[in-house]
Protein backbone atom coordinates (compact mmCIF):
# COMPACT_ATOMS: atom_id res chain seq x y z
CA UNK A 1 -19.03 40.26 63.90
CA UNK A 2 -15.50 39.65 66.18
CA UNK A 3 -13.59 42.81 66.65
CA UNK A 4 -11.36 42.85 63.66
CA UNK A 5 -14.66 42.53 61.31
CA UNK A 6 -15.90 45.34 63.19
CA UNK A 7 -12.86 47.36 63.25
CA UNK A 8 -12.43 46.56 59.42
CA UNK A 9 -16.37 47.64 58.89
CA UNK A 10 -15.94 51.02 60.87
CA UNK A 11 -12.67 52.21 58.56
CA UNK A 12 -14.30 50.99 55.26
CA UNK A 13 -17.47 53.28 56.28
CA UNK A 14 -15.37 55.81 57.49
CA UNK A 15 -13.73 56.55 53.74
CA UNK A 16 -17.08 55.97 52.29
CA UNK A 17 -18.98 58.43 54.79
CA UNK A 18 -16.02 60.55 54.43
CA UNK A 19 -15.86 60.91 50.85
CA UNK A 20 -19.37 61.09 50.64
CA UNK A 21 -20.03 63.49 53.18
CA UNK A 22 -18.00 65.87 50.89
CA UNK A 23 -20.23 65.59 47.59
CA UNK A 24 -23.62 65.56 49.61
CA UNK A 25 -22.36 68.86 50.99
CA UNK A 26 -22.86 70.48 47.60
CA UNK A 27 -26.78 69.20 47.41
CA UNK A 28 -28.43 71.19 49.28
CA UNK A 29 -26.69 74.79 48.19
CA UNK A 30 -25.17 74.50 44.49
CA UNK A 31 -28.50 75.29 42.61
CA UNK A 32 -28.56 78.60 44.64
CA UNK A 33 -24.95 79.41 45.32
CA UNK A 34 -24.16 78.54 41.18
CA UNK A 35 -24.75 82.13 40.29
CA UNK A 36 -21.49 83.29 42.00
CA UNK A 37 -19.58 81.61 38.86
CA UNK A 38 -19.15 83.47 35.22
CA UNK A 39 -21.79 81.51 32.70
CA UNK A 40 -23.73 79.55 34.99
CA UNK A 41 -27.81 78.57 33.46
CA UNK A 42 -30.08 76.24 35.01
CA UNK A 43 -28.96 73.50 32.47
CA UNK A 44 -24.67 73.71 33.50
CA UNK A 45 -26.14 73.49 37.25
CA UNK A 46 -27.51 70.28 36.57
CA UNK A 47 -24.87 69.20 35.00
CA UNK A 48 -22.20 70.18 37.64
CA UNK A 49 -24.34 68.16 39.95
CA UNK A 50 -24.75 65.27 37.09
CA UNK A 51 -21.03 65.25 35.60
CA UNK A 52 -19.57 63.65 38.90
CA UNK A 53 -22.09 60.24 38.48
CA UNK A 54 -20.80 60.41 34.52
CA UNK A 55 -17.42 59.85 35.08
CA UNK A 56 -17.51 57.93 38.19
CA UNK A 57 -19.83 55.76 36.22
CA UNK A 58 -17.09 55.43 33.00
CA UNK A 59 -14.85 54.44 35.67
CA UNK A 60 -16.22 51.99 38.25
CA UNK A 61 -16.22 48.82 36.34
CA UNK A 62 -12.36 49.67 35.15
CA UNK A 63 -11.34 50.23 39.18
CA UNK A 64 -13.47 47.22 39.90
CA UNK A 65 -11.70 45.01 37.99
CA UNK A 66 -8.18 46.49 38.42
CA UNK A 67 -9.18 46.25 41.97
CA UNK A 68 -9.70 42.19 41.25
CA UNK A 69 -6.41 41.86 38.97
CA UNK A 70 -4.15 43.93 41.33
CA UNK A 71 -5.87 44.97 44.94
CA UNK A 72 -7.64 46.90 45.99
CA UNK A 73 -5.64 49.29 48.37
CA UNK A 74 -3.28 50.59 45.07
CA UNK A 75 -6.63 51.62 43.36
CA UNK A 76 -7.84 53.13 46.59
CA UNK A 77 -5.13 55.58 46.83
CA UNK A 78 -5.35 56.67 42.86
CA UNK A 79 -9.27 57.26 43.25
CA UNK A 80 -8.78 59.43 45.96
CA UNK A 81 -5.85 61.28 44.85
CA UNK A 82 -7.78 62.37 41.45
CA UNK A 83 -10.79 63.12 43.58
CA UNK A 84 -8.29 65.70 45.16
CA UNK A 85 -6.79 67.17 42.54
CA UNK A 86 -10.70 67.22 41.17
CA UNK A 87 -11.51 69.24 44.40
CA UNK A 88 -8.55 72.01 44.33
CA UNK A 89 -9.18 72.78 40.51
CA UNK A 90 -13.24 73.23 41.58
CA UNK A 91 -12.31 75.59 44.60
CA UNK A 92 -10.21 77.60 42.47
CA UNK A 93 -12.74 78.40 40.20
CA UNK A 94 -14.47 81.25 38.72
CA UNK A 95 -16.50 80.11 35.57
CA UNK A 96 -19.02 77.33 36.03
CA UNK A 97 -17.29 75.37 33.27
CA UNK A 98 -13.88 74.52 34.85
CA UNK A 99 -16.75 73.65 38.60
CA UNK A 100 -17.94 71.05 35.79
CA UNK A 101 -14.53 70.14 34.89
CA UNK A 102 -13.24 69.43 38.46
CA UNK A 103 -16.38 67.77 39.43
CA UNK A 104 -15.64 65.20 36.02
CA UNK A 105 -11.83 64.77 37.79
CA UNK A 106 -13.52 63.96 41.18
CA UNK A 107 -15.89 61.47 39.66
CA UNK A 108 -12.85 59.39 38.39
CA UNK A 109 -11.62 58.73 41.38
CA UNK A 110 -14.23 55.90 41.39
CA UNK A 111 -13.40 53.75 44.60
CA UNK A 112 -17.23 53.05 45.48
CA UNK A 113 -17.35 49.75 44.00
CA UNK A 114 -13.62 48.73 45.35
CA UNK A 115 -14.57 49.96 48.68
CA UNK A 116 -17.48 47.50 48.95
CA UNK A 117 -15.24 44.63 47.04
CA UNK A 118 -12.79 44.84 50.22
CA UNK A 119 -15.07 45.09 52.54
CA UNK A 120 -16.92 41.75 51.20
CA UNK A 121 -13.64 39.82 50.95
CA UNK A 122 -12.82 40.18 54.35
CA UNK A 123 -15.82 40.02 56.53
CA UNK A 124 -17.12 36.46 56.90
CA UNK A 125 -20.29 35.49 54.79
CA UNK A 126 -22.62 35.13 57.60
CA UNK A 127 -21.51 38.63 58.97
CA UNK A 128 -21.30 40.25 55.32
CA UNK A 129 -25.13 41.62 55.78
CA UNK A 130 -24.45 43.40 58.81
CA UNK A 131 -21.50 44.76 57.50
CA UNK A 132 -22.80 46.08 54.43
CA UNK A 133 -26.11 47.77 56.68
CA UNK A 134 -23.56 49.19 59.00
CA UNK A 135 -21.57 50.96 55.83
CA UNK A 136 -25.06 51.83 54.48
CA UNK A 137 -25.87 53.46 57.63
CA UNK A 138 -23.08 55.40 57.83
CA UNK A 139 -23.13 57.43 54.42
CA UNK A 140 -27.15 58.05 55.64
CA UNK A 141 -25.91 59.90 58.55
CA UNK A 142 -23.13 61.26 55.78
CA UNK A 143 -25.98 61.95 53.68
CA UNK A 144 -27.61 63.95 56.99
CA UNK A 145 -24.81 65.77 58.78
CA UNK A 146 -23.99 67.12 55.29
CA UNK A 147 -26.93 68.36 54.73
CA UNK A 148 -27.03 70.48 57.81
CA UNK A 149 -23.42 72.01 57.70
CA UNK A 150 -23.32 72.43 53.53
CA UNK A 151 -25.47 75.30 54.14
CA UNK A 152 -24.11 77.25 56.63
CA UNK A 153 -20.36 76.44 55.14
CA UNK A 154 -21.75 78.01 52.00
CA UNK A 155 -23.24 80.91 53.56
CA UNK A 156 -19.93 81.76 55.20
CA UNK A 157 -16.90 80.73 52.31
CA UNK A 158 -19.18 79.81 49.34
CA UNK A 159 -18.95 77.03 47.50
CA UNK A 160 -15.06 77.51 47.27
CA UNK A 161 -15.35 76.93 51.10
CA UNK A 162 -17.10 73.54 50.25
CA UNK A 163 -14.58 72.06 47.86
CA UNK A 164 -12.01 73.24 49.89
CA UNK A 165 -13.17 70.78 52.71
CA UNK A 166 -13.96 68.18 50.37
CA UNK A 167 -9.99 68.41 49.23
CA UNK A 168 -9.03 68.45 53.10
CA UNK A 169 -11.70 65.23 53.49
CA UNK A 170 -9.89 63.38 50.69
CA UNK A 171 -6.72 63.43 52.35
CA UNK A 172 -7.84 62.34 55.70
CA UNK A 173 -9.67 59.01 53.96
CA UNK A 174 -6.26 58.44 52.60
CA UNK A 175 -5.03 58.04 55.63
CA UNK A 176 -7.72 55.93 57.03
CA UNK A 177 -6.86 53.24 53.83
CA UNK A 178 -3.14 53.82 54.58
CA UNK A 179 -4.68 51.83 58.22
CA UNK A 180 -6.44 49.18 56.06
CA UNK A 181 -5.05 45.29 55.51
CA UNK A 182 -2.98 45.04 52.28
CA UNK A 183 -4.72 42.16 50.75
CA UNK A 184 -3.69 40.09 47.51
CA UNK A 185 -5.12 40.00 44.62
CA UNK A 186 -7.84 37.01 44.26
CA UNK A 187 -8.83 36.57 40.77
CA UNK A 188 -6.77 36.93 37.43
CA UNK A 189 -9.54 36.54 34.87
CA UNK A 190 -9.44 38.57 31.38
CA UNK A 191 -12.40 40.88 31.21
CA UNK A 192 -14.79 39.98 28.30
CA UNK A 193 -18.40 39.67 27.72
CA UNK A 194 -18.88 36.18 29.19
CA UNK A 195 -17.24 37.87 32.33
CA UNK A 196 -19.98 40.96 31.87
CA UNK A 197 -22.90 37.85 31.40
CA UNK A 198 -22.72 36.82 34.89
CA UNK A 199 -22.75 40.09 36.39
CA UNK A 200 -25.66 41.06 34.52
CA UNK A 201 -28.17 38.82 35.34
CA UNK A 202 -31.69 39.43 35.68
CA UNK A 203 -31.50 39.62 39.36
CA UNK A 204 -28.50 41.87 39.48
CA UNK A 205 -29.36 43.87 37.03
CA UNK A 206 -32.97 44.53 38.60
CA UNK A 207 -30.55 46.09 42.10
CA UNK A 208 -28.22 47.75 39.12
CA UNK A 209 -31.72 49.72 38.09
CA UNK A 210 -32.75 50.42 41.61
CA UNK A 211 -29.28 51.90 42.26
CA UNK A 212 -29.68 54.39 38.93
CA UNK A 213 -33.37 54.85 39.80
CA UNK A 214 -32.49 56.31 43.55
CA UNK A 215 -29.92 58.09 42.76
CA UNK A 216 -31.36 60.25 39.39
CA UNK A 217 -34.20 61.03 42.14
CA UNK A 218 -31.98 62.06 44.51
CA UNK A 219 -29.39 64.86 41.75
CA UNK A 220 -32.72 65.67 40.36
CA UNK A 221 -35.00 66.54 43.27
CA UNK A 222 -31.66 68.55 45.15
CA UNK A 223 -32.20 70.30 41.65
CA UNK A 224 -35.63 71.45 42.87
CA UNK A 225 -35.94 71.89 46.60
CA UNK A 226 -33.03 74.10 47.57
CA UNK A 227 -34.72 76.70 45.16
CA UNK A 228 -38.24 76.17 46.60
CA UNK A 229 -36.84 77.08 50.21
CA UNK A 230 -35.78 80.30 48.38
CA UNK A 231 -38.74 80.90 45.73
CA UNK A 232 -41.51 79.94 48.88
CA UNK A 233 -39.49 82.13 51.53
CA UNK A 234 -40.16 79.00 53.66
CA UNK A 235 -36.55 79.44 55.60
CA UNK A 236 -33.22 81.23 54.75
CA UNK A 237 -30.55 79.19 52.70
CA UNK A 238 -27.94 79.38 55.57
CA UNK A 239 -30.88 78.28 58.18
CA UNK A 240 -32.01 75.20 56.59
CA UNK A 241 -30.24 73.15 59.42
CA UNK A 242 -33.74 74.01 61.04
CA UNK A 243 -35.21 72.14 58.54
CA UNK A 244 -33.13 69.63 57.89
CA UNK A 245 -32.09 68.37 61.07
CA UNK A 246 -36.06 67.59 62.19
CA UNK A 247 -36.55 65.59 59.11
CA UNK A 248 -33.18 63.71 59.29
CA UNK A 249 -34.24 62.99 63.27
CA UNK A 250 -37.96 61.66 62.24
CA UNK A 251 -35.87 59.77 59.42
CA UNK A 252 -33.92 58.01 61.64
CA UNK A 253 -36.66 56.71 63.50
CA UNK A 254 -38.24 55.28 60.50
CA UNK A 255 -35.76 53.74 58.59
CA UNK A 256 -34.56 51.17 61.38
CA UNK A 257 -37.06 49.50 61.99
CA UNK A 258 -37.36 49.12 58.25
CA UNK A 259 -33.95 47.66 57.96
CA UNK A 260 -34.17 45.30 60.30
CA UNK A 261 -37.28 43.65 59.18
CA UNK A 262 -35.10 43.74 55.68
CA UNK A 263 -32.08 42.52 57.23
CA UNK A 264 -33.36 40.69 60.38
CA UNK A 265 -36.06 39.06 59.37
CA UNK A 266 -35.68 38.55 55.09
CA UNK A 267 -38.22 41.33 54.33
CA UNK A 268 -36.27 43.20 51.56
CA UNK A 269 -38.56 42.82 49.13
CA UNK A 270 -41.52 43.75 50.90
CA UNK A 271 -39.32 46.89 52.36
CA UNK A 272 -37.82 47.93 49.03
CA UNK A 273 -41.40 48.48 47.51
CA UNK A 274 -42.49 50.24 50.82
CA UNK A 275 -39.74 52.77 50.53
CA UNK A 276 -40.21 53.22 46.83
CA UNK A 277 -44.12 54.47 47.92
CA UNK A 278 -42.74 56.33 50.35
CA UNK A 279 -40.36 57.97 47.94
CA UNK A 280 -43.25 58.52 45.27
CA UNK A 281 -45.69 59.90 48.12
CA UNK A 282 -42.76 62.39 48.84
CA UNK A 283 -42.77 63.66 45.31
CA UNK A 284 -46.32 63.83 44.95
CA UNK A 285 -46.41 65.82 48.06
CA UNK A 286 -43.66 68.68 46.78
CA UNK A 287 -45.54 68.29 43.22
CA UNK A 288 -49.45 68.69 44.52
CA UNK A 289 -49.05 70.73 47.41
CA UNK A 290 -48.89 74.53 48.15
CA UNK A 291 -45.36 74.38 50.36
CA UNK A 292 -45.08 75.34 53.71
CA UNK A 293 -42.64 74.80 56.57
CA UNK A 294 -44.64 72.08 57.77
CA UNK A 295 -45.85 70.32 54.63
CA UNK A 296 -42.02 70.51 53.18
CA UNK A 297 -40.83 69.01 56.41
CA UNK A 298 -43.09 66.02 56.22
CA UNK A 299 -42.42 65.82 52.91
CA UNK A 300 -38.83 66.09 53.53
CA UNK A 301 -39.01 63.03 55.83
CA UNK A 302 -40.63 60.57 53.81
CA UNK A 303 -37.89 60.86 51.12
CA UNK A 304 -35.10 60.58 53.65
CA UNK A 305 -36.90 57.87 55.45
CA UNK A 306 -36.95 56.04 51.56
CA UNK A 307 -33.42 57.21 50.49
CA UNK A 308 -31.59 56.36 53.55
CA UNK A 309 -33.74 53.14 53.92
CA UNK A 310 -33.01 51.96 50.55
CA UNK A 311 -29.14 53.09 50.07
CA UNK A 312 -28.39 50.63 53.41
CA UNK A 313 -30.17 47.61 52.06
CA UNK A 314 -29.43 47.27 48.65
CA UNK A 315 -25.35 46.84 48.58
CA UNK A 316 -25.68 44.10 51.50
CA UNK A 317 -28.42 42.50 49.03
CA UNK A 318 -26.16 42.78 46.48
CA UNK A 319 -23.14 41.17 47.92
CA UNK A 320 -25.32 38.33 49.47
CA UNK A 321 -26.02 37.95 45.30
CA UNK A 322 -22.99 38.57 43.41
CA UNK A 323 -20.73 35.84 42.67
CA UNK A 324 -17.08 36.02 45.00
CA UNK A 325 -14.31 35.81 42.63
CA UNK A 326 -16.12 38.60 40.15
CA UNK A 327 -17.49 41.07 43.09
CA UNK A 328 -15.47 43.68 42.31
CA UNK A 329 -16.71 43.27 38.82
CA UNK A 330 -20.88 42.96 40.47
CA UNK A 331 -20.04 45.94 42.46
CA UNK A 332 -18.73 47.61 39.59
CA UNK A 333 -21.68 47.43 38.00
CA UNK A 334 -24.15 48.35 40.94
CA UNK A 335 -21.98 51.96 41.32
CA UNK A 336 -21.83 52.88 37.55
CA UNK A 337 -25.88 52.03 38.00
CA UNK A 338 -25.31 54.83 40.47
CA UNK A 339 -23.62 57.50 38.91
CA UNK A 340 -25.38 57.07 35.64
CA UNK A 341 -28.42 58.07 37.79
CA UNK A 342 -26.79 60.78 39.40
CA UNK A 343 -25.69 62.22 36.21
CA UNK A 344 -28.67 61.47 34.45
CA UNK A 345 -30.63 63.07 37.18
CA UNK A 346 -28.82 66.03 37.76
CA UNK A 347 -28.65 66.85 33.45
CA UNK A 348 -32.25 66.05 32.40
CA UNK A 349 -33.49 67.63 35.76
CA UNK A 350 -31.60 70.33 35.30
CA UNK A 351 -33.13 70.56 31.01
CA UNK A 352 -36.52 69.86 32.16
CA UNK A 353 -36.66 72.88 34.87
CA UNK A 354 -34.67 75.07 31.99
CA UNK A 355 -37.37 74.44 29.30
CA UNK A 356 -40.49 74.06 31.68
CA UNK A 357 -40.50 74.72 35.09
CA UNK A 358 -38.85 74.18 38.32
CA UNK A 359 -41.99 72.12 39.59
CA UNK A 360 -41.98 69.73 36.31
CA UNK A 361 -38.48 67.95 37.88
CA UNK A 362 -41.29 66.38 40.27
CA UNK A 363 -43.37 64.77 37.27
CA UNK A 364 -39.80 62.85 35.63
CA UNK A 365 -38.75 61.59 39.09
CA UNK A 366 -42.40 60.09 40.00
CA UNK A 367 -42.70 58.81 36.47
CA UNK A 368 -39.53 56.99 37.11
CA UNK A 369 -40.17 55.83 40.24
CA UNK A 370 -43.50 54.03 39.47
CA UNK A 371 -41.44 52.95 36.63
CA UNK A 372 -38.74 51.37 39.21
CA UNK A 373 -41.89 50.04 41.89
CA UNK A 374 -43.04 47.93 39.02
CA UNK A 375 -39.55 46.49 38.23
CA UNK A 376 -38.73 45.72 41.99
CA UNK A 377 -42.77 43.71 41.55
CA UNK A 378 -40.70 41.14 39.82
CA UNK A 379 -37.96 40.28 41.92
CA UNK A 380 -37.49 36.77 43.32
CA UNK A 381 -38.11 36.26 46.33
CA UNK A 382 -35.21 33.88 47.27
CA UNK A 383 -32.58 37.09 46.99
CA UNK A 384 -30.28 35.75 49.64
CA UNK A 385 -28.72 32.79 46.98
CA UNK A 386 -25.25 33.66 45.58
CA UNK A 387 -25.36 33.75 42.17
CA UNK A 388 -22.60 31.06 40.48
């Protein structure tokens, strides 16, 4: 990439990572700091986690396509602004059902898909893989250094303390779009179902599933651990940096070389079933396996190794497949396929460890997964064509 790609790549990652570096705060501490609100149960946990991927998922194809129709900078700035007013209701909160309610307000401040729309119109198309890796990359490390201050911000200001930050984060990725290009619109095409055809083709839907698939794993198993820390005495809540930071370090090491034989040297298909194994071994592991420090640590690892591996590859697959003048449309798609998961993950996760027990979350998500290994089988192998 020349410098202004690369300048252009670092901002765009820097509002995702940003934003994102907010919600995966929560992860690791809501199932366990919940009980400081009035009316919380296991079920209205999962669905403060969940209700964030519902409405960002009602609202990503709308700020996709407004994105197409008007730019994408004007629906930058409205995403983030509900995300903060979304934020300030949640830290001001008392009773777990106006946490749900400002987590529904942050989720329609849907910007993922617009995000990765301007980043793909103005990076060249032999650079646009590298570009979407590098954005990928930075919400894992999000995904990480959240993970490791979350808890200790919780164990000092509570969740109120978290949102708080999350409204401050908000702000500052406004300011990093305020530093972004003003491009033009590029496409003025009416939205109908011909428009929806091409954008759900088998191939794009089969990345659309893997997005949901990940991400359900993800709101669900965050569900599950935090309270096995607690329930297994394996390390105090505002300690788990001592956890989380060994497993985030081994992660590191494992995922690169697996994106660059995805990236570098056409491999995604072969990688993307790898990491789904890797993700299913991990659940297996916490399901089977009487926890310790060092068997949750290893287990730990595999799923960030998977996770991490998986959220870098698949958006620069996807905008290597999606047609130009209706990515912001594809993308769209690919982060409702997100959110849906998220929600989905974080509500029936959240039922299934109501009605049966906390280790039963383990059971949906590897039922799923072998579900999703199977579906990823049948990709084509020529994913790098542009769909027309």
């Amino acid at each position: 990439m020349n410098s202004i790609e690369r300048i252009l790549a670092l901002k765009v990652s820097l509002v995702m990572a940003t934003r994102m570096l907010g919600l995966f705060m929560l992860f690791p501490v809501i199932s366990v700091y919940a009980n400081e609100y009035q009316n919380t149960t296991p079920f209205l946990i999962g669905l403060a986690i969940g209700i964030y991927g519902l409405t960002q998922a009602f609202f990503q194809i709308p700020f996709g396509y407004l994105s197409d129709r008007f730019g994408r900078k004007p629906l930058l700035y409205m995403g983030l602004s509900l995300f903060f007013l979304g934020s300030v209701l949640a830290a001001n909160s008392t009773n777990v059902f106006y946490v749900i309610l400002g987590r529904a307000l942050q989720g329609s401040g849907a910007i993922s898909a617009v995000l990765m729309a301007l980043l793909a119109d103005s990076i060249s198309e032999e650079n646009r893989s590298k570009a979407n890796a590098f954005v990928g990359f930075q919400i894992g490390l999000a995904f990480m250094l959240s993970l490791l201050i979350g808890p200790s911000i919780a164990s000092i200001a509570g969740l109120s303390g978290i949102f708080w930050i999350i409204a401050l984060l908000s702000v500052v990725s406004m300011t990093i779009v305020a530093s972004l290009p003003h491009a033009k619109p590029i496409n003025y095409y009416r939205l109908s179902i011909d428009e929806f055809r091409k954008v759900l083709n088998p191939r794009l839907l089969r990345l659309d599933f893997s997005a949901f698939i990940l991400h359900l794993t993800l709101a669900s198993g965050f569900i599950v651990l935090p309270l096995l820390l607690v329930e297994n005495n394996i390390i105090n809540i505002a300690d788990n940096w001592k956890l989380y930071l060994p497993a985030m370090m081994m992660s590191f090491v494992g995922m690169v070389p697996l994106i660059i034989l995805a990236e570098k040297l056409q491999k995604t298909k072969l990688i993307l079933l790898l990491s789904i194994a890797l993700l299913i071994i991990s659940q297996l592991l916490f399901y089977k396996l009487r926890l310790n420090f060092s068997i949750f640590l290893m287990a730990l690892t595999l799923f960030f190794i998977a996770f991490n591996t998986i959220e870098a590859i698949l958006p620069s697959l996807l905008s290597r497949t999606a047609n130009a003048s209706k990515r912001g449309l594809a993308m769209g798609v690919f982060s409702t396929s997100q959110f849906l998961g998220t929600f989905f993950g974080g509500a029936i996760g959240g039922l299934i460890y109501d009605i049966f027990s906390l280790n039963s979350v383990f059971l949906f998500t590897i039922f799923m997964a072998i579900i999703w290994w199977l579906v990823i089988l049948t990709l084509p192998q020529n994913n790098n064509q542009t769909e027309k």
